[in-house]
Protein backbone atom coordinates (compact mmCIF):
# COMPACT_ATOMS: atom_id res chain seq x y z
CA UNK A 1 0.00 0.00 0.00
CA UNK A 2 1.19 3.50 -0.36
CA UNK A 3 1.82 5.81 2.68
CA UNK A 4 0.89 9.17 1.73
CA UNK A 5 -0.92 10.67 5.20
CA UNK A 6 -2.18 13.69 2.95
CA UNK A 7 -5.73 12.55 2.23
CA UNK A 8 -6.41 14.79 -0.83
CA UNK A 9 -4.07 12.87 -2.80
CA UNK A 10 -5.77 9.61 -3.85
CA UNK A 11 -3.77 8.31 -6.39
CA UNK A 12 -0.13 7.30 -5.15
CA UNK A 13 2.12 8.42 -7.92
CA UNK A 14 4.20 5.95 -7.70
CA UNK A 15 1.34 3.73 -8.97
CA UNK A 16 0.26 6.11 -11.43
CA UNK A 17 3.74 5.91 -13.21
CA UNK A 18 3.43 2.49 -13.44
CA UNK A 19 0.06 2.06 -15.19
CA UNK A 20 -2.27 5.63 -15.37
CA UNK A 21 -5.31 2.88 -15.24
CA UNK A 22 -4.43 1.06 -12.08
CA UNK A 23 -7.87 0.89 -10.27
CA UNK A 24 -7.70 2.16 -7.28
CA UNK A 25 -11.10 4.27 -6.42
CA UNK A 26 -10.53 7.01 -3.80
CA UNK A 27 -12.59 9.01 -1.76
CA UNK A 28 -12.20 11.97 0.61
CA UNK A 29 -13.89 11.27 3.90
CA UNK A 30 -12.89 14.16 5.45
CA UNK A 31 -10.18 16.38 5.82
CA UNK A 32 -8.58 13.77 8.40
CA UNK A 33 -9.80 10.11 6.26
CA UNK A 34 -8.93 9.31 3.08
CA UNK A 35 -10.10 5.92 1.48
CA UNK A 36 -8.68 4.31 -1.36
CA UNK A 37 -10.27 0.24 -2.80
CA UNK A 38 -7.84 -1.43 -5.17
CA UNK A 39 -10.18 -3.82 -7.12
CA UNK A 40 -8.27 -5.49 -9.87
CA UNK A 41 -7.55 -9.00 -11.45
CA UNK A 42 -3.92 -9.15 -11.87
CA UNK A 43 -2.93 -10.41 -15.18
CA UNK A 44 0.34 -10.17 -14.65
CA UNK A 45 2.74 -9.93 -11.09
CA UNK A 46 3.71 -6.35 -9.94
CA UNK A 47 5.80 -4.80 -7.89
CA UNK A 48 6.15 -1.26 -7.13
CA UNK A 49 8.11 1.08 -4.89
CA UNK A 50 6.13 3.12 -2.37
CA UNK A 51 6.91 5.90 -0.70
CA UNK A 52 5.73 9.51 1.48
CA UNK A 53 6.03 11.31 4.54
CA UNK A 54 4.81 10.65 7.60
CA UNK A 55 1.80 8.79 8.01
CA UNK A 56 -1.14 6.77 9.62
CA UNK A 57 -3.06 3.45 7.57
CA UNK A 58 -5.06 0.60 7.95
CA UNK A 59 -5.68 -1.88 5.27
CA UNK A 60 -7.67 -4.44 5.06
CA UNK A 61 -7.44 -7.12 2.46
CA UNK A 62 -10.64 -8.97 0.75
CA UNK A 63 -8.88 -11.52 -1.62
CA UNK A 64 -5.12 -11.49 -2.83
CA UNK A 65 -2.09 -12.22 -2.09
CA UNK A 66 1.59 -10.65 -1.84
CA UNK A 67 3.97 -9.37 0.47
CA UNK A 68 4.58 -5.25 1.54
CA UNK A 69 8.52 -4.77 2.84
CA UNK A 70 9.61 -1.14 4.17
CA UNK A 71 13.09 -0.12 3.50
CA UNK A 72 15.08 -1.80 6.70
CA UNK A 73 12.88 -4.07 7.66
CA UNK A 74 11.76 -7.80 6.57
CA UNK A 75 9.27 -8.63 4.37
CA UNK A 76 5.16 -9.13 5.47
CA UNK A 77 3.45 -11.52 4.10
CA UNK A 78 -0.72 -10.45 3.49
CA UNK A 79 -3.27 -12.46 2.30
CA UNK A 80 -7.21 -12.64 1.97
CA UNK A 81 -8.29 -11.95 5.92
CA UNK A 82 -5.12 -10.38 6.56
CA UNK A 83 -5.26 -6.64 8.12
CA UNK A 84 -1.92 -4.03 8.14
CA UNK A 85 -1.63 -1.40 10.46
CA UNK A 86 1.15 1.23 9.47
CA UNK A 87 2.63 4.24 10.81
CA UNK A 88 5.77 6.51 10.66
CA UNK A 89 6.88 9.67 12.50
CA UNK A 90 8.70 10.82 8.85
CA UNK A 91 9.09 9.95 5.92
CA UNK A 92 8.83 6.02 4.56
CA UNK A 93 9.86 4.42 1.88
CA UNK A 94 9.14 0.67 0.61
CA UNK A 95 8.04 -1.98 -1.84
CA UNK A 96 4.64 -3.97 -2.51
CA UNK A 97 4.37 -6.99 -4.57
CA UNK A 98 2.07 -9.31 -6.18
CA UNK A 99 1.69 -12.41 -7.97
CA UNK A 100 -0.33 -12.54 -10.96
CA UNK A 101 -3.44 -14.84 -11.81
CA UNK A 102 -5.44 -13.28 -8.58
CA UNK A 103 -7.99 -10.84 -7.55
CA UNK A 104 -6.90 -8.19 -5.48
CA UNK A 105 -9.35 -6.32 -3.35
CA UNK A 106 -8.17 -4.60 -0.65
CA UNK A 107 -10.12 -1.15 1.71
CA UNK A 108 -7.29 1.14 2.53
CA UNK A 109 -8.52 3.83 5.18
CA UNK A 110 -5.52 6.72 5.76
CA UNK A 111 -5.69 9.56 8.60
CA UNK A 112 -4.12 12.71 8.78
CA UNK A 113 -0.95 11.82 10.99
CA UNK A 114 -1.69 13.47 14.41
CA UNK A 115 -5.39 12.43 14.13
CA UNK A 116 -5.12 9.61 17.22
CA UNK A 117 -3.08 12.38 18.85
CA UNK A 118 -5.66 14.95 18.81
CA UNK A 119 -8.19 12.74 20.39
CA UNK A 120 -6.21 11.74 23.25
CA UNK A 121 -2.90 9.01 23.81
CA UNK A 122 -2.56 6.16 20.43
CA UNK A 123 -3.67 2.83 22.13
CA UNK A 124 -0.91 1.73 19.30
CA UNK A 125 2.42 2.40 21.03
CA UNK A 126 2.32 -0.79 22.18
CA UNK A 127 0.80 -2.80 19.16
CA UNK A 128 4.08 -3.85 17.61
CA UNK A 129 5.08 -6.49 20.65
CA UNK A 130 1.63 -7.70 20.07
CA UNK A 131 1.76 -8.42 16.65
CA UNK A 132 1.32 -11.53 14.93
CA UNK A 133 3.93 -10.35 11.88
CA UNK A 134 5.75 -7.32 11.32
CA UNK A 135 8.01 -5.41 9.38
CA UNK A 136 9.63 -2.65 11.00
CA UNK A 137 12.53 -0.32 10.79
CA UNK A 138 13.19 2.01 14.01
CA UNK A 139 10.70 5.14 13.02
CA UNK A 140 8.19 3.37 11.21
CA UNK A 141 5.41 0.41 12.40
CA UNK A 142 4.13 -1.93 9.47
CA UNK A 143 2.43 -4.59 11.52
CA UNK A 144 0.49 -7.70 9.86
CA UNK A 145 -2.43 -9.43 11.90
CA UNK A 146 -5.81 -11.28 11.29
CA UNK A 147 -8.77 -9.17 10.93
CA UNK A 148 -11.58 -9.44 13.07
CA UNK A 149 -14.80 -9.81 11.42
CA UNK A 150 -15.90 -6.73 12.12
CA UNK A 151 -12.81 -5.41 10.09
CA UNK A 152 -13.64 -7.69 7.42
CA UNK A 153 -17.66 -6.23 7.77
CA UNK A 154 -16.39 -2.89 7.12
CA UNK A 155 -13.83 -2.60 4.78
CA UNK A 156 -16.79 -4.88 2.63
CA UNK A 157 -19.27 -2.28 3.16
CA UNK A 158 -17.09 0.43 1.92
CA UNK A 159 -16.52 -1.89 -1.22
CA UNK A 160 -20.34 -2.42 -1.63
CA UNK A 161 -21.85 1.43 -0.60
CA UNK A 162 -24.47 2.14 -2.67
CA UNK A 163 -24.61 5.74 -2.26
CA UNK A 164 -23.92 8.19 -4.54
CA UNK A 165 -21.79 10.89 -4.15
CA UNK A 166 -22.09 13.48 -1.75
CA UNK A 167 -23.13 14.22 1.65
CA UNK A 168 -24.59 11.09 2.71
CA UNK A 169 -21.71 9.10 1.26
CA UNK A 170 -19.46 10.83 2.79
CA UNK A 171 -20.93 10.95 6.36
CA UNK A 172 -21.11 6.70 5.70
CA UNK A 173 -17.21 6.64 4.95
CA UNK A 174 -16.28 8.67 7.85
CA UNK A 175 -18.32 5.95 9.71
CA UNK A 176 -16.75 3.39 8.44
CA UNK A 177 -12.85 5.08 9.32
CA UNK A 178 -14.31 5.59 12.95
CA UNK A 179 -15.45 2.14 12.87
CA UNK A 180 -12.27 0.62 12.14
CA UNK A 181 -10.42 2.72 14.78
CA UNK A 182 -12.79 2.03 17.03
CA UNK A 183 -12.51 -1.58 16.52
CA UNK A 184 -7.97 -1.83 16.46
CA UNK A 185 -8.45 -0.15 20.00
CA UNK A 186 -10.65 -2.68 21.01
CA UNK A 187 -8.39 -5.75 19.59
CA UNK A 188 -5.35 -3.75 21.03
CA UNK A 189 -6.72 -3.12 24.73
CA UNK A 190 -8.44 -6.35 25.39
CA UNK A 191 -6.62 -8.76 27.27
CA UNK A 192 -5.32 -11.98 25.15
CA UNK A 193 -7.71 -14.32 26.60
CA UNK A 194 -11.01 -12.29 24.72
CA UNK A 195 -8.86 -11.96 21.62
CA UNK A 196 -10.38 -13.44 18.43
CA UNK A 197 -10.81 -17.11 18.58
CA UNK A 198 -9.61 -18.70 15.61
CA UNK A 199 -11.32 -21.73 13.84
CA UNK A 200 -9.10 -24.88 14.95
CA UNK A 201 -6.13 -25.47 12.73
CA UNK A 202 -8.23 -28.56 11.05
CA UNK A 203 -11.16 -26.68 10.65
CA UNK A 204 -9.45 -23.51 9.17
CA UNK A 205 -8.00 -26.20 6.60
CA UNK A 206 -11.41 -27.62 5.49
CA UNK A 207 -12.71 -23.49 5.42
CA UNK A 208 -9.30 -22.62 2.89
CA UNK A 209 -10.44 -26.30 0.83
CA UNK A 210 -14.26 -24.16 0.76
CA UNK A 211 -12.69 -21.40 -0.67
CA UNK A 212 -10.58 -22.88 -2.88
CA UNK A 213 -13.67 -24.68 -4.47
CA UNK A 214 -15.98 -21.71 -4.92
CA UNK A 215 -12.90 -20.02 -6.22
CA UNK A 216 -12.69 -22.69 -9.06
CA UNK A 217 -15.64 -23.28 -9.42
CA UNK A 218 -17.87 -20.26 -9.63
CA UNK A 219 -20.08 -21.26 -12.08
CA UNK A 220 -21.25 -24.53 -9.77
CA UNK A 221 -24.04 -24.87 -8.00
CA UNK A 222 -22.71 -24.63 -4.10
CA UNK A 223 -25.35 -24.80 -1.26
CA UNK A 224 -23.96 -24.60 1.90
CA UNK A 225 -25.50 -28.30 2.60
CA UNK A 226 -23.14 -29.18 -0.34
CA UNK A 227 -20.02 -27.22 0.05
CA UNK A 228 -20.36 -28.90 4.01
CA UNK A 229 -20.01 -32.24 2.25
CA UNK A 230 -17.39 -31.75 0.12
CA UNK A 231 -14.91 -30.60 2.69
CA UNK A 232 -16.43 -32.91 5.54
CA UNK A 233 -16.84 -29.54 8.07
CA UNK A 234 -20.70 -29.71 9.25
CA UNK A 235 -22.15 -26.75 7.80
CA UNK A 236 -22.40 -24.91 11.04
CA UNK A 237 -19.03 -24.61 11.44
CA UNK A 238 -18.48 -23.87 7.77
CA UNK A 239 -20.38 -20.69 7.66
CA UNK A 240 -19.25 -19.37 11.37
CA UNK A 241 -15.68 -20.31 10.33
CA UNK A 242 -15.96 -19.14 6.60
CA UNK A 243 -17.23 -15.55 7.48
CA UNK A 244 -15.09 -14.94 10.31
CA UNK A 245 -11.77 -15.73 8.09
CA UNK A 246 -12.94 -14.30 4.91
CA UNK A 247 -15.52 -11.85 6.21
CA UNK A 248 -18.52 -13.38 4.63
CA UNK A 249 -20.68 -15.76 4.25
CA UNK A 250 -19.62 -18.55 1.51
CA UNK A 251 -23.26 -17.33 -0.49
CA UNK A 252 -21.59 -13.64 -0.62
CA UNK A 253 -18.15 -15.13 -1.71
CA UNK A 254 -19.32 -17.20 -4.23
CA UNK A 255 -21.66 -14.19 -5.76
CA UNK A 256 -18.46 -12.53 -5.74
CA UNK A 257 -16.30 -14.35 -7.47
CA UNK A 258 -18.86 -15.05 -10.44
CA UNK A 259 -19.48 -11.28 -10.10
CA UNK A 260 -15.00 -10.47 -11.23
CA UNK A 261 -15.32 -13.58 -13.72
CA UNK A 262 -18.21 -11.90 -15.32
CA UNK A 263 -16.75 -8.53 -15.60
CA UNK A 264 -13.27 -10.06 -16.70
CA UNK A 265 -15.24 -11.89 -19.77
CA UNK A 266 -17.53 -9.08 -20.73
CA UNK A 267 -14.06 -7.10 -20.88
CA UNK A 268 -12.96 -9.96 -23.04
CA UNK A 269 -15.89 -9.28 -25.46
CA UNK A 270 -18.19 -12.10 -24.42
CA UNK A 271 -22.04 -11.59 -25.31
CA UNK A 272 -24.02 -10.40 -21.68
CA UNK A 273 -25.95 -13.82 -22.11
CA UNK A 274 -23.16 -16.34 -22.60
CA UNK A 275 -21.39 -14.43 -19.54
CA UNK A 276 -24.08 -15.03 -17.03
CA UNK A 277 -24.62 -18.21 -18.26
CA UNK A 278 -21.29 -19.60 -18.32
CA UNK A 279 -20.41 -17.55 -14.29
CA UNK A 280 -23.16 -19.48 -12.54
CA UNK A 281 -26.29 -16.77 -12.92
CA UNK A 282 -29.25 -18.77 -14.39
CA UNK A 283 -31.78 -15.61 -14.89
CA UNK A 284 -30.37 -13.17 -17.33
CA UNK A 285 -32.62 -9.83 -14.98
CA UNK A 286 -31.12 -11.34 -11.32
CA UNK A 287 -27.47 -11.04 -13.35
CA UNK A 288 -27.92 -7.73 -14.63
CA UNK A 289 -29.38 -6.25 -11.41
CA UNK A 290 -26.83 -7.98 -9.32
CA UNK A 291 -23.61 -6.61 -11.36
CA UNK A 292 -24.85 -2.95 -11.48
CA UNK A 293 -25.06 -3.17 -7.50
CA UNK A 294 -21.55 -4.81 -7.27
CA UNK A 295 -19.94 -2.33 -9.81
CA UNK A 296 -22.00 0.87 -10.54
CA UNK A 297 -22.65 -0.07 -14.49
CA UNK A 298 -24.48 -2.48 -16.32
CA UNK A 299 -23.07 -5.79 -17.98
CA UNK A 300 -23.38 -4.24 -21.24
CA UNK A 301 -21.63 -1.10 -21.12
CA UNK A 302 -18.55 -3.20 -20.02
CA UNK A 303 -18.89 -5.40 -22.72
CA UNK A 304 -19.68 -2.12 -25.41
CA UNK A 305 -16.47 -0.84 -24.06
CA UNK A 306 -14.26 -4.01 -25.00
CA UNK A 307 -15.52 -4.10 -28.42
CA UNK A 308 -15.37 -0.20 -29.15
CA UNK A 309 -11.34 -0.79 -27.90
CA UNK A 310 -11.09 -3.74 -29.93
């Protein structure tokens, strides 16, 4: 992620030199939040140089994988469920890469630097002993942990706010910043016995074979009484476990991933009724309604726009 604290800049230059179409959608909060989503398949790896003064982030990743290094310090590893909290008292420098063949999705929420400061003492001085990874030279704090679920509940609300532009939006996003904040202090203060319970080691297994199914195979048709089956996890378990690693329910996931295989062949040029067909979606009005929710146009624009380019 990029560590610019200034939150009128929402397009890390660094980025921008490296492909002007990168999509990263940002939004001004407030004069204290900035929010930037990185939606993307990645057709090919990247890796990219970051850099900026000093700052204040949290990011919380959807789906992806990769690994974020700052300059001195050792590389972090972040994957789907993963959340980073960074900070710096100057300026930072570093570099972010990916591997291709992935979506990334990932809710990055940015504060004006002395924000925490100006509402009383950071509950964070003492977050980096806590930490489950981290990468961290002396002036700077990148730390790596599991998200909650309620992390994982907010940064996919900010991906999936319907509101338009404007007041009402922006009151919603400034929410959703408080939220998080509100949340870290809560993971940070509260002693290790109330900490987030984990699935058990076999169970989180089964829950990554779940995932790993709907991932391949979108277009199936997976009920929960089915997916339970197929990875031998009862299907309470499944959904408690599934939403609090991946932040929701194996229904939303799987909508999802047909949702970024849809767009990726309509890009492609495929006809709006082969695409639904062939991504799971069995009534050609439910598809349509479904993808202008999840992306803010309808499946044939996309499509319009591939063959115009083509």
């Amino acid at each position: 992620m990029s560590f610019q604290s200034s939150p009128e800049r929402f397009l890390d230059p660094q980025i921008a030199k490296l492909d002007p179409a990168f999509p990263v959608r940002g939004e001004r909060a407030s004069d204290d939040l900035g929010i930037y989503v990185m939606d993307v398949f990645l057709d090919h790896a990247m890796r990219f140089r970051t850099e900026g003064p000093a700052a204040f982030s949290v990011s919380i990743f959807l789906s992806g994988d990769g690994m974020l290094m700052l300059d001195g310090g050792q590389p972090l590893r972040v994957r789907a469920g993963s959340a980073v909290l960074f900070a710096s008292s100057g300026h930072a420098s570093g570099e972010n890469a990916f591997s291709a063949g992935q979506n990334l999705l990932c809710v990055d929420f940015r504060y004006a630097a002395d924000f925490l400061d100006r509402l009383g003492e950071s509950p964070f001085a003492s977050a980096q002993r806590r930490s489950a990874e981290a990468s961290v030279p002396s002036d700077a704090i990148l730390l790596g942990f599991r998200a909650s679920p309620n992390l994982l509940r907010i940064a996919a609300d900010v991906v999936r706010c319907p509101l338009s532009p404007g007041l009402a939006r922006r009151l919603a996003m400034l929410a959703r910043g408080i939220d998080v904040l509100s949340e870290l202090t809560l993971l940070v203060e509260a002693p290790m016995a109330t900490r987030l319970a984990l699935p058990a080691p076999s169970d989180r297994r089964r829950i990554g074979e779940a995932r790993t199914i709907l991932d391949e195979d979108y277009a199936g048709v997976w009920t929960i009484s089915r997916l339970s089956q197929a990875v031998g996890l009862n299907q309470r378990k499944l959904k408690r476990g599934f939403h609090d690693l991946v932040g929701m329910p194996p229904h939303a996931y799987l909508k999802e991933q047909r949702l970024q295989a849809a767009y990726r062949m309509l890009e492609t040029g495929w006809s709006v009724t082969e695409t639904a067909s062939r991504t799971g979606f069995s009534n050609l009005s439910h598809f349509a309604k479904a993808f202008r929710h999840r992306f803010g146009t309808v499946p044939s624009t996309v499509r319009a726009g591939s063959t115009s380019a083509s």
